[in-house]
N, C-alpha and C. Protein backbone atom coordinates (compact mmCIF):
# COMPACT_ATOMS: atom_id res chain seq x y z
N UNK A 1 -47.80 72.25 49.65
CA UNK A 1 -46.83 72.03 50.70
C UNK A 1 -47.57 71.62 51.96
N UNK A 2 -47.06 70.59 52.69
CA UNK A 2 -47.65 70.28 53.71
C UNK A 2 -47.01 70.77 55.18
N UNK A 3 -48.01 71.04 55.95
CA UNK A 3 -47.70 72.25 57.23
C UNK A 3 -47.31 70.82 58.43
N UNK A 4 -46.08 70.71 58.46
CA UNK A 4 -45.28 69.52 59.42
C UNK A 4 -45.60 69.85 60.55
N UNK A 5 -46.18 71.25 61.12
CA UNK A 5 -45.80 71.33 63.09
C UNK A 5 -47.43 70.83 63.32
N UNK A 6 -48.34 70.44 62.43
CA UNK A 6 -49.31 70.05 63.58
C UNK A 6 -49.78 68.73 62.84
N UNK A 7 -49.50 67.44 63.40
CA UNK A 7 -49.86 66.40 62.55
C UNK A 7 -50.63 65.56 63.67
N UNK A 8 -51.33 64.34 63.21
CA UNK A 8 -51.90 63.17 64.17
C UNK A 8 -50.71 62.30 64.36
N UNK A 9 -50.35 61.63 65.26
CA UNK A 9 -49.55 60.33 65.16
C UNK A 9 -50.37 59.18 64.01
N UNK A 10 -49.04 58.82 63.55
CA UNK A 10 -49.43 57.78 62.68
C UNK A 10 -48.36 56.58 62.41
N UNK A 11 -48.88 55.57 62.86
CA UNK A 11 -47.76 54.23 62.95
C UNK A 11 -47.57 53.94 61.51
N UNK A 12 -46.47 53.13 61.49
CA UNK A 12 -45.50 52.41 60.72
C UNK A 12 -46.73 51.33 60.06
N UNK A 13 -47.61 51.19 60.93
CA UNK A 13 -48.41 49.90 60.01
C UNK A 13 -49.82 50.67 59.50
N UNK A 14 -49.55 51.48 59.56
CA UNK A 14 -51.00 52.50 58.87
C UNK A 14 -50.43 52.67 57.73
N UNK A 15 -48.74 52.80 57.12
CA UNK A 15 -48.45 52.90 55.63
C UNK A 15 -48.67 51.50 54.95
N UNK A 16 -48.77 51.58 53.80
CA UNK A 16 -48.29 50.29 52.90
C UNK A 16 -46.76 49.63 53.15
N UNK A 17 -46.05 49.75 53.74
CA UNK A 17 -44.69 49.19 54.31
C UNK A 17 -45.00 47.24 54.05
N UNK A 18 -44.08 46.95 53.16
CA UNK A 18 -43.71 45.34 53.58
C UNK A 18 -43.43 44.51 54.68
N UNK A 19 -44.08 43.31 55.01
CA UNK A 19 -43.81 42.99 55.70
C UNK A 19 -42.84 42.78 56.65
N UNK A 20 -41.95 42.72 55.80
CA UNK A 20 -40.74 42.66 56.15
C UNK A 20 -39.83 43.46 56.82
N UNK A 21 -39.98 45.07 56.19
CA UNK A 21 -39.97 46.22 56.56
C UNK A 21 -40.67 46.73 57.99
N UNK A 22 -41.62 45.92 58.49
CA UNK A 22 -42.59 46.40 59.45
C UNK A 22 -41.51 45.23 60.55
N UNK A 23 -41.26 44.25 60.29
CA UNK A 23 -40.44 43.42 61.14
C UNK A 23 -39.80 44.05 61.68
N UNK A 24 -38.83 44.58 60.82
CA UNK A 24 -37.37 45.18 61.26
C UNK A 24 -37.49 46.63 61.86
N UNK A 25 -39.02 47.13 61.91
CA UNK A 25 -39.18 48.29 62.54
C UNK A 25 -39.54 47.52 63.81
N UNK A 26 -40.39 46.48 63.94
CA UNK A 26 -40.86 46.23 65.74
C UNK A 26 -39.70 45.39 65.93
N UNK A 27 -38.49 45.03 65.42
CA UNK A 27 -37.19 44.75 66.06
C UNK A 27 -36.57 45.79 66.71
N UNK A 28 -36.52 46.86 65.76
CA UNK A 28 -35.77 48.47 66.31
C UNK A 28 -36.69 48.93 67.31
N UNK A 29 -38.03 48.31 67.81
CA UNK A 29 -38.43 49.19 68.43
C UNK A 29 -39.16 50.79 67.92
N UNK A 30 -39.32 50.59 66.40
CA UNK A 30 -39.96 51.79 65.91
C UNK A 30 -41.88 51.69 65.72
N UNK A 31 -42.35 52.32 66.13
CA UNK A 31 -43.60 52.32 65.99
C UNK A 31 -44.83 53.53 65.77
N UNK A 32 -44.30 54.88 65.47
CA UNK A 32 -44.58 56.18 65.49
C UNK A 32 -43.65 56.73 64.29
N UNK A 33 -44.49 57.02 62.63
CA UNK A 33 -43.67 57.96 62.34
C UNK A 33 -43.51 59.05 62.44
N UNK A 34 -42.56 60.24 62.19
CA UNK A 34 -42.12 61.42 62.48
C UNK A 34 -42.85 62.39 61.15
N UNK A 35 -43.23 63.38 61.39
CA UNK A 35 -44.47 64.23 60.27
C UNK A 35 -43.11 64.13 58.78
N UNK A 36 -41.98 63.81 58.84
CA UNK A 36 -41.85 64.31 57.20
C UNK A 36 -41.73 62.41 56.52
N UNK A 37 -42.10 61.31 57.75
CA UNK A 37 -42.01 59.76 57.37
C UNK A 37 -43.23 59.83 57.05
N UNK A 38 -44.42 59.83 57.96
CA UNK A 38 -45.70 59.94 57.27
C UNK A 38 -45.83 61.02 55.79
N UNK A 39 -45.50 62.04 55.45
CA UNK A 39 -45.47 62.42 54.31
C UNK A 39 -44.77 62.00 53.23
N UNK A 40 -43.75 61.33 53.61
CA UNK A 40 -42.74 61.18 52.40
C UNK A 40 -43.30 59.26 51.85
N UNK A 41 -43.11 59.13 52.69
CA UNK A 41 -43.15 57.40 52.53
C UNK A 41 -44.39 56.86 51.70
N UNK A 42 -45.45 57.54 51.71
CA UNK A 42 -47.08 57.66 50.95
C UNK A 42 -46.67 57.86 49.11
N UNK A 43 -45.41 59.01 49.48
CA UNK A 43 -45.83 59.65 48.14
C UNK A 43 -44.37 58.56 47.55
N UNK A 44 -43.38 58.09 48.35
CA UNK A 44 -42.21 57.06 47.46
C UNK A 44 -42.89 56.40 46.93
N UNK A 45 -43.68 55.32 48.02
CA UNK A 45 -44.10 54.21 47.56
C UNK A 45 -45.51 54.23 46.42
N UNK A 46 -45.97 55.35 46.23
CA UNK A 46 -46.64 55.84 44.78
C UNK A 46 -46.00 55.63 43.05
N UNK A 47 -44.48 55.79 43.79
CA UNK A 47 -43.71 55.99 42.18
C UNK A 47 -43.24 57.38 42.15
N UNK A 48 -43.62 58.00 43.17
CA UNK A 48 -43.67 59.60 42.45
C UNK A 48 -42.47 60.42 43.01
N UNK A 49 -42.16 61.29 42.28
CA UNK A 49 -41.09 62.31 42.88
C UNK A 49 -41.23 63.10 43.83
N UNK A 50 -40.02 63.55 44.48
CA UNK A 50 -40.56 64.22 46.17
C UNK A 50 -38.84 64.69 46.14
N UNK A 51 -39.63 66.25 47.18
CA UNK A 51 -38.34 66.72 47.21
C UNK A 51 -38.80 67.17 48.82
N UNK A 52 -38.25 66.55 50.01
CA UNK A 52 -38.34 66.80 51.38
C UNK A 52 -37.73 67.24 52.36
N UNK A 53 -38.20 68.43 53.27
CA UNK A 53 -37.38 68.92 53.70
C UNK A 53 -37.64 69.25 55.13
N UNK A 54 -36.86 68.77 56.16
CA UNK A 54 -37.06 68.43 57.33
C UNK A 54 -35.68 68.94 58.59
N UNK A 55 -35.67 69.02 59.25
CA UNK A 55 -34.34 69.41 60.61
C UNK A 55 -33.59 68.16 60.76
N UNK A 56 -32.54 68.26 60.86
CA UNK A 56 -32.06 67.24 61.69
C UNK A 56 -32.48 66.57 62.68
N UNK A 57 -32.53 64.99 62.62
CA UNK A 57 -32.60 64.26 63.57
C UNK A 57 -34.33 63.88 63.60
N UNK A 58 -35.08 64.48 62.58
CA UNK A 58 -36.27 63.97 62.56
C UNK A 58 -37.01 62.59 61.33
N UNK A 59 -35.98 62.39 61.25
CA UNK A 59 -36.04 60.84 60.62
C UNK A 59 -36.06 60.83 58.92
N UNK A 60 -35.28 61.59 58.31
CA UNK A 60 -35.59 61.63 56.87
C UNK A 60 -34.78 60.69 56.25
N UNK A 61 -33.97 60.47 57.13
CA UNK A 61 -33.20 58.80 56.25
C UNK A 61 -34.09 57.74 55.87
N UNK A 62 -34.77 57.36 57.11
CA UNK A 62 -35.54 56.46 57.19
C UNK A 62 -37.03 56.78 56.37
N UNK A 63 -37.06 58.16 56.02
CA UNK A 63 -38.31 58.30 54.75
C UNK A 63 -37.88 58.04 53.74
N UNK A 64 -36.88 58.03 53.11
CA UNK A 64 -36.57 57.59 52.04
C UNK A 64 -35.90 56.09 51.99
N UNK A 65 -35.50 55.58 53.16
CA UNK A 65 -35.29 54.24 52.82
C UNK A 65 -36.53 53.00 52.71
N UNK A 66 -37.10 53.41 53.94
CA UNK A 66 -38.40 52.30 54.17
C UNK A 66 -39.08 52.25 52.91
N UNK A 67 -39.44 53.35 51.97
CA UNK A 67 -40.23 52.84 51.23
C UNK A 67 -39.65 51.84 49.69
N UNK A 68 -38.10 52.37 49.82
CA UNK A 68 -37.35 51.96 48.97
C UNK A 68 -37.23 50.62 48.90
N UNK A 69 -36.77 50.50 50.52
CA UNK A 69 -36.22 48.86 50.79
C UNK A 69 -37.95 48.05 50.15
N UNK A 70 -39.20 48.83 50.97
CA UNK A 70 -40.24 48.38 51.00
C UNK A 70 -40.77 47.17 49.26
N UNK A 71 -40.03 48.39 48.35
CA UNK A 71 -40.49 48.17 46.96
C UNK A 71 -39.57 46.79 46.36
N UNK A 72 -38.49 47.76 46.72
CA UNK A 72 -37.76 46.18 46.40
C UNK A 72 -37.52 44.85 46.85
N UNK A 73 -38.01 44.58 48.04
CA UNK A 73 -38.38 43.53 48.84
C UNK A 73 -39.20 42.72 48.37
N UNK A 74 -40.40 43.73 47.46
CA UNK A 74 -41.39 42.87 46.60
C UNK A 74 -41.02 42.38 45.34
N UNK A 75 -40.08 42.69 44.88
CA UNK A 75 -39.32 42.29 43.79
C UNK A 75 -40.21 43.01 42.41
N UNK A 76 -39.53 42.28 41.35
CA UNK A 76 -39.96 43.16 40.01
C UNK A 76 -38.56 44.05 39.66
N UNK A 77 -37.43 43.92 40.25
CA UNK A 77 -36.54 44.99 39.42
C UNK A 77 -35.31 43.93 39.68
N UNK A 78 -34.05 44.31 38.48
CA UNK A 78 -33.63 43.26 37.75
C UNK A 78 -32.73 43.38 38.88
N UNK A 79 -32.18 41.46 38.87
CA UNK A 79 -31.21 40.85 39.85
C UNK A 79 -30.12 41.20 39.45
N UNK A 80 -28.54 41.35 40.36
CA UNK A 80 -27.57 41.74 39.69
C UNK A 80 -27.61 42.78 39.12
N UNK A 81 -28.32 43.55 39.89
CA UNK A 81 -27.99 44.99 39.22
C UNK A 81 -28.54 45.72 40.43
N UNK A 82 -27.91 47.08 39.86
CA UNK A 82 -28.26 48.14 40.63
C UNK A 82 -29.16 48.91 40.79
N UNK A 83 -29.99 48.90 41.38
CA UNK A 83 -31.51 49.20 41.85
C UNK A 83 -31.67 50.90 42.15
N UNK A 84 -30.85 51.30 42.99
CA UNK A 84 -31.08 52.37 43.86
C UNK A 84 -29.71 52.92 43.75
N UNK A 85 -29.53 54.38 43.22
CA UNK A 85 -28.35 55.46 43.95
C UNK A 85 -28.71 56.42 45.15
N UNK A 86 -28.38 56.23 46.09
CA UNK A 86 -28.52 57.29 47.01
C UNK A 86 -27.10 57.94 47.19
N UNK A 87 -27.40 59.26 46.86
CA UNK A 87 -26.30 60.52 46.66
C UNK A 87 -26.19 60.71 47.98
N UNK A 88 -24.41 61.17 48.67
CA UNK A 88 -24.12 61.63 49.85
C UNK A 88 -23.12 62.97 49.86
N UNK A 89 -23.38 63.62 50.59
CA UNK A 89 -22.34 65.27 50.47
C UNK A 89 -20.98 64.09 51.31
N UNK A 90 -21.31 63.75 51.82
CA UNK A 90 -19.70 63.13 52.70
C UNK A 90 -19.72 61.60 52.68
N UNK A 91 -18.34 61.15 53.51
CA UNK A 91 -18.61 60.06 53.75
C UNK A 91 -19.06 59.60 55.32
N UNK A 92 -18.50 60.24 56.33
CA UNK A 92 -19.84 60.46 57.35
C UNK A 92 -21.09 60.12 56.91
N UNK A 93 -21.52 61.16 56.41
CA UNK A 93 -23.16 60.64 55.87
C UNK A 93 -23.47 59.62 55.35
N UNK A 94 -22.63 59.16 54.47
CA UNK A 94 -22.72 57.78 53.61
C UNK A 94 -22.24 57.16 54.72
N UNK A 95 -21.90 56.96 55.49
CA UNK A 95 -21.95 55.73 56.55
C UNK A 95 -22.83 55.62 56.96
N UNK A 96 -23.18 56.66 57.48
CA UNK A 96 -24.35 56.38 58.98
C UNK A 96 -25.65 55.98 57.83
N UNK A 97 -26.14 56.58 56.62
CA UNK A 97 -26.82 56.29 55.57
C UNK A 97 -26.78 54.02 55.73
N UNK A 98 -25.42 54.29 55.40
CA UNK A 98 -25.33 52.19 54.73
C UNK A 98 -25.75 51.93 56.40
N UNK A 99 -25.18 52.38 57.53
CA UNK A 99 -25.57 51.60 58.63
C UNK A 99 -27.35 51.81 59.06
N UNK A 100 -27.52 52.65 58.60
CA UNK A 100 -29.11 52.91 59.01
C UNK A 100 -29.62 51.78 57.72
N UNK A 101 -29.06 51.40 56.58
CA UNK A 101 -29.89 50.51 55.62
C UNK A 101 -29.68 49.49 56.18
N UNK A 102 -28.12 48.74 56.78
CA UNK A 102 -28.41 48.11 57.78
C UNK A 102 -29.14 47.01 58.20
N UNK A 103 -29.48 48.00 58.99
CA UNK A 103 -30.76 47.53 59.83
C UNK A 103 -32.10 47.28 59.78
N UNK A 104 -32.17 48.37 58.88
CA UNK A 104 -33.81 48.21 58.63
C UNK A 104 -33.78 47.21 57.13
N UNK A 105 -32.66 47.10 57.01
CA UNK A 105 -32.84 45.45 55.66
C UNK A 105 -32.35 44.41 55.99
N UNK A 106 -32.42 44.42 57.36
CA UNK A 106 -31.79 42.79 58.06
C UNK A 106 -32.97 41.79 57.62
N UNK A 107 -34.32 41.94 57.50
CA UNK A 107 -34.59 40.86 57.34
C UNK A 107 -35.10 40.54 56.22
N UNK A 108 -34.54 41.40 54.83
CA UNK A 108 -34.63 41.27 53.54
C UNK A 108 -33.78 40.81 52.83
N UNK A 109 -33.86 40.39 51.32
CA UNK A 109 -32.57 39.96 50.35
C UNK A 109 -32.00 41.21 49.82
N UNK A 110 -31.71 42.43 50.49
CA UNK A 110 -31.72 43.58 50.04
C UNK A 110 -29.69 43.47 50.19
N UNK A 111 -29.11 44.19 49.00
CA UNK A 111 -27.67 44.17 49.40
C UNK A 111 -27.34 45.63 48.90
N UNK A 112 -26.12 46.00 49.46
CA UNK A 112 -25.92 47.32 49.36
C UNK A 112 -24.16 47.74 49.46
N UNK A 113 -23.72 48.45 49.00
CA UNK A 113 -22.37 48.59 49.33
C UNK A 113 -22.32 50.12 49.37
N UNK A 114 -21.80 51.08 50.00
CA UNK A 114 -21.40 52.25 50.24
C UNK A 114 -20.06 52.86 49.48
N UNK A 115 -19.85 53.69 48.68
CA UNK A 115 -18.93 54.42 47.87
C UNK A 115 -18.24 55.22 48.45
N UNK A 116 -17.15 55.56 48.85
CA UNK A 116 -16.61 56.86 49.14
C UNK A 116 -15.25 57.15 49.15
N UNK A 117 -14.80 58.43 49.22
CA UNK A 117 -13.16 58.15 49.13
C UNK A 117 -12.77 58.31 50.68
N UNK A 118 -11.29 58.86 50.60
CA UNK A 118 -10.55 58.66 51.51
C UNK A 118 -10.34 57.05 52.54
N UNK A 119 -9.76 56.28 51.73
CA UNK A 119 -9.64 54.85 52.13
C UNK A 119 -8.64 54.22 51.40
N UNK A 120 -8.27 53.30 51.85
CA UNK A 120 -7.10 52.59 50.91
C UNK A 120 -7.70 52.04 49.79
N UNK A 121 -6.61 51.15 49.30
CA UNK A 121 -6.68 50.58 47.67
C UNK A 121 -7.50 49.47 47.85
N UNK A 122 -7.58 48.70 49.21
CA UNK A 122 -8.13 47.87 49.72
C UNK A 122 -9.79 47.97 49.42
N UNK A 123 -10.09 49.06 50.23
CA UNK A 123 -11.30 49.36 50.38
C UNK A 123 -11.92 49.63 48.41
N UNK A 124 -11.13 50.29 47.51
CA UNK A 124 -11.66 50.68 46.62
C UNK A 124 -11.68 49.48 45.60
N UNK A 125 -11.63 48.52 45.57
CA UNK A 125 -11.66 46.77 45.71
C UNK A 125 -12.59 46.20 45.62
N UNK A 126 -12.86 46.71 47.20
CA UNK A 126 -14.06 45.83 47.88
C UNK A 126 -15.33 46.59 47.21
N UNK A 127 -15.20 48.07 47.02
CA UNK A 127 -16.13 48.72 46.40
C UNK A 127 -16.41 48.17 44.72
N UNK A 128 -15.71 47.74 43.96
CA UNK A 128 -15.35 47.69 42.83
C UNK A 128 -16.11 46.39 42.79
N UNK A 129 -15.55 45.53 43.53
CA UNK A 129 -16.56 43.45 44.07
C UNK A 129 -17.97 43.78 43.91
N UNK A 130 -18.18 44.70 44.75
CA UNK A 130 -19.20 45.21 45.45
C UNK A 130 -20.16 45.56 44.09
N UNK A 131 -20.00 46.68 43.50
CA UNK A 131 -20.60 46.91 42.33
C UNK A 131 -20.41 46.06 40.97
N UNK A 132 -20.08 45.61 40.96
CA UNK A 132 -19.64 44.50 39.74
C UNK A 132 -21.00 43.39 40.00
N UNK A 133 -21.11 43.19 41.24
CA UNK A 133 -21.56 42.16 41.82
C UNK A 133 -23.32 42.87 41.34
N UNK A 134 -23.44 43.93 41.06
CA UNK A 134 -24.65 44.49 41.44
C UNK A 134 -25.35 44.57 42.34
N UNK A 135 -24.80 45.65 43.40
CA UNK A 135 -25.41 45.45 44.78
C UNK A 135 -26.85 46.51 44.77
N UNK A 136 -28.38 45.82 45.00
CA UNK A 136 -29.10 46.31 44.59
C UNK A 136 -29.38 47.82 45.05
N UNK A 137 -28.19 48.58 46.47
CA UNK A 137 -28.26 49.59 46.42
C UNK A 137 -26.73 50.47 46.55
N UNK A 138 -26.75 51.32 46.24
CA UNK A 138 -25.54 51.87 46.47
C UNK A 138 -25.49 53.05 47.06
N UNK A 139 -24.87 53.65 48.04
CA UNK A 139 -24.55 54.68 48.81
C UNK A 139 -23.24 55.67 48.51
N UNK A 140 -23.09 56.80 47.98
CA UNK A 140 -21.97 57.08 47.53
C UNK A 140 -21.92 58.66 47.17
N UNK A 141 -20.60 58.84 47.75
CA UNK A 141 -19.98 60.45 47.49
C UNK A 141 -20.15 60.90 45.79
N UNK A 142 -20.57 61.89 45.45
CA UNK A 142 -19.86 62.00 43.84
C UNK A 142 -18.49 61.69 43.23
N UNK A 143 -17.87 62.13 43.82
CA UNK A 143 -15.97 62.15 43.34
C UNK A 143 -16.28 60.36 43.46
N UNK A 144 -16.44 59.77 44.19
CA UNK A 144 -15.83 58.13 44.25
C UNK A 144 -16.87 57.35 43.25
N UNK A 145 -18.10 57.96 43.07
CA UNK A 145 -18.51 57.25 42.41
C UNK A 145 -18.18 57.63 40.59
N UNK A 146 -17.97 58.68 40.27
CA UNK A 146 -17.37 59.13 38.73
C UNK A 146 -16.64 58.12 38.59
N UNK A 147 -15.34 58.52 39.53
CA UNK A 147 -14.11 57.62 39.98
C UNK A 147 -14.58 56.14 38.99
N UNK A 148 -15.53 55.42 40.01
CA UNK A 148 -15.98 54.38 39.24
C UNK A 148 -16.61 54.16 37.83
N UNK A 149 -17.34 55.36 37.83
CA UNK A 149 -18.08 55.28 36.71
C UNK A 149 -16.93 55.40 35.35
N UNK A 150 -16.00 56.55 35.51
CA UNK A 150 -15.53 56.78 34.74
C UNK A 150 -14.08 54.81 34.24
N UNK A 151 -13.91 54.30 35.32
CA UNK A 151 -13.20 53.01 35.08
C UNK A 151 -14.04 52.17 34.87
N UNK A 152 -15.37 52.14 34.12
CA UNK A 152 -16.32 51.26 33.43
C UNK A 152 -16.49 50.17 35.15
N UNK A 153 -16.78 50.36 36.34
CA UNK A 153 -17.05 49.60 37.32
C UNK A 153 -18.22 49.59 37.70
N UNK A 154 -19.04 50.65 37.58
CA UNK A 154 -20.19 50.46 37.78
C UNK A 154 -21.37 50.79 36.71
N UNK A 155 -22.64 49.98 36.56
CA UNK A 155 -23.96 50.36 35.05
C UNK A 155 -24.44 50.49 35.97
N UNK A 156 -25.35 51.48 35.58
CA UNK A 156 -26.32 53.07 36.32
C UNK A 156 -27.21 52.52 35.29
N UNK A 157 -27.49 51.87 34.20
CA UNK A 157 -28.79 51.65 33.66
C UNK A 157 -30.14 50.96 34.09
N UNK A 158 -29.84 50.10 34.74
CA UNK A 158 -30.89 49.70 35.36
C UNK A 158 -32.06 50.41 36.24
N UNK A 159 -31.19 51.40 37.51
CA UNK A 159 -31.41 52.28 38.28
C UNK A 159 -32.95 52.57 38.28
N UNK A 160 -33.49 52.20 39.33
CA UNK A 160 -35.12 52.54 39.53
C UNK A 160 -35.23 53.70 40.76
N UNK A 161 -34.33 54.17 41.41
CA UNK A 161 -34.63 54.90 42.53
C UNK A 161 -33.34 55.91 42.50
N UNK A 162 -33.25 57.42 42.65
CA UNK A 162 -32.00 58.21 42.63
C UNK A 162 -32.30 58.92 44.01
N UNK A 163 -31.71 58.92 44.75
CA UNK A 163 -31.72 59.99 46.16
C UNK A 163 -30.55 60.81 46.24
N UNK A 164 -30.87 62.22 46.05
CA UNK A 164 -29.94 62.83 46.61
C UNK A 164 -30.11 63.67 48.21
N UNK A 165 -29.12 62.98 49.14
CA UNK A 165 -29.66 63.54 50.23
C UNK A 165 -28.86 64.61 50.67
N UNK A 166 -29.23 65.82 51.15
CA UNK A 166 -28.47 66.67 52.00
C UNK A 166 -28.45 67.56 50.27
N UNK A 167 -29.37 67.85 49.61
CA UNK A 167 -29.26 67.81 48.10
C UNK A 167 -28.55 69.81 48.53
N UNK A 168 -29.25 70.19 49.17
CA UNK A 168 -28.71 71.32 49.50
C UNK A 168 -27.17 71.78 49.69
N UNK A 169 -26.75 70.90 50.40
CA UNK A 169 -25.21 70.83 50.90
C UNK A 169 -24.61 70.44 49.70
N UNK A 170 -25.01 69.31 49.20
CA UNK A 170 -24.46 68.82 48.27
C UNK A 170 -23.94 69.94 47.10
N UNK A 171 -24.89 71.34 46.95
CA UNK A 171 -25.13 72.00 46.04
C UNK A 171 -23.97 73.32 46.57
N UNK A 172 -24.14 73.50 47.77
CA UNK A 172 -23.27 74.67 48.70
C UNK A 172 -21.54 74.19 48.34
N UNK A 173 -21.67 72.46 48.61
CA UNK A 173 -20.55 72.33 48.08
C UNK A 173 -19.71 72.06 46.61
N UNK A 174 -20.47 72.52 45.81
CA UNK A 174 -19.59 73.07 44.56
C UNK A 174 -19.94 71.42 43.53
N UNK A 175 -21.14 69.96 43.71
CA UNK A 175 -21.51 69.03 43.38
C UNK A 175 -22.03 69.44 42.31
N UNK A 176 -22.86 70.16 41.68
CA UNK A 176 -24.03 70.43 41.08
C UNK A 176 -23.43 69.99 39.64
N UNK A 177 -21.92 70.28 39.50
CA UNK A 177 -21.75 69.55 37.86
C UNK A 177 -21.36 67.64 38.04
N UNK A 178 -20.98 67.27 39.20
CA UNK A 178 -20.81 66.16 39.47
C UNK A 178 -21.89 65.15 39.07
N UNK A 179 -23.02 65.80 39.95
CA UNK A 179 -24.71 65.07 39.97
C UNK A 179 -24.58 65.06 38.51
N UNK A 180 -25.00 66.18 37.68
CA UNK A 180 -25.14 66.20 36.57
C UNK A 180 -24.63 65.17 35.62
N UNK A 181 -23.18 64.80 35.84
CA UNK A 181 -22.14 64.13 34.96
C UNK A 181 -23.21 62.59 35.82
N UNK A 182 -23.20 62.25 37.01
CA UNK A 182 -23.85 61.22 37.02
C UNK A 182 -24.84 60.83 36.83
N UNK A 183 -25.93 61.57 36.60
CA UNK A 183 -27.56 61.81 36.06
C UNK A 183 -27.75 61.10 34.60
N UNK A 184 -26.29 61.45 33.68
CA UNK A 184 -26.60 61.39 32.29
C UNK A 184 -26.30 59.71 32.46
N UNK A 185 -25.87 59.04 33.35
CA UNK A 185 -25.19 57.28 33.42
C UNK A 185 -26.74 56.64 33.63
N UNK A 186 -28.02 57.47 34.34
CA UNK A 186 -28.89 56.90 34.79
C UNK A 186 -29.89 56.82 34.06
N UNK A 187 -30.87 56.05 33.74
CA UNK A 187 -32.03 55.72 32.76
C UNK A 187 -33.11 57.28 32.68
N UNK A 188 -33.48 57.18 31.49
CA UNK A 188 -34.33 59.09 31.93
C UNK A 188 -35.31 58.84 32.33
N UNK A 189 -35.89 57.54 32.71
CA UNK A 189 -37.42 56.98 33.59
C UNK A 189 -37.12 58.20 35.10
N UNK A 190 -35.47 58.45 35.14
CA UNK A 190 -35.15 57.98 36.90
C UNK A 190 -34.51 59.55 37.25
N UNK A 191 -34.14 60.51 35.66
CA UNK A 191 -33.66 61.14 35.94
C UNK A 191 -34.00 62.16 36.88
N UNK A 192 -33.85 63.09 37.62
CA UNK A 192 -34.37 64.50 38.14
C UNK A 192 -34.40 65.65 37.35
């Protein structure tokens, strides 16, 4: 386990980060990561599993996206399909989640659509386009994504990256057979 309260500063271009990825950080104005970005982002972009745990507001979205976006930017994982699940306890979270990908994949071929309920028929549509289409990442509640899974709308086989964030909450709130039911849709390279 690594001891987070006493670290060196360490920039965004001291990781392996893509070019591309490093763009869209000196667009945002980012240049300093936060002790659980320098830890986490080393061990994504390895291949390897990580389970991280950090306070609010100290940048753990962005540890698990940068290295994500980072990988797939370089390509090697199949077009038209779905690359990445990142798990959300809400849809709050899954917003601010798709708007933080955003940004930091403005200047990539990176596409993404966000899952969630409470929305019209409209919206569950556009979600449906959205995954059909194979958007190489997806952002999404459990309930909306079964939802899909279970109406044959979205293949989870491809899947090179699974995030569950807020995995705690997720668990407080009564998810833990949900994940499960969606775990078994995903390749066992990817499972947890």
């Amino acid at each position: 386990m690594y001891d987070l309260t006493h670290y060196n500063t360490v920039n965004f271009y001291d990781l392996e980060l893509n070019d591309r990825v490093l763009e869209a950080l000196d667009y945002m104005n980012f240049t300093e990561c936060t002790p659980i970005q320098e830890h986490a982002i080393p061990v994504i972009l390895e291949g390897l599993d990580l389970i991280g745990v950090a306070q609010t507001g100290t940048g753990k979205t962005a540890a698990f996206l940068l290295p994500i976006l980072s990988k797939l930017s370089e390509g090697g994982y199949p077009e038209k399909a779905i690359n990445c699940v990142i798990m959300s306890p809400t849809r709050e979270l899954a917003q601010q989640i798709d708007q933080a990908l955003e940004g930091f994949s403005y200047y990539m071929p990176v596409s993404s659509v966000a899952v969630y309920g409470g929305n019209d028929g409209i919206r569950y549509e556009q979600e449906k386009r959205g995954l059909a289409m194979g958007a190489d990442v997806i952002i999404a509640t459990p309930g909306r994504l079964i939802s899909h899974l279970s109406l044959g709308n979205v293949d989870l086989s491809k899947v090179s990256f699974f995030v569950l964030d807020e995995a705690d909450r997720m668990l407080d709130m009564g998810f833990s057979e949900d994940i499960m039911q969606i775990v078994k849709h995903l390749p066992r390279s990817v499972r947890p």
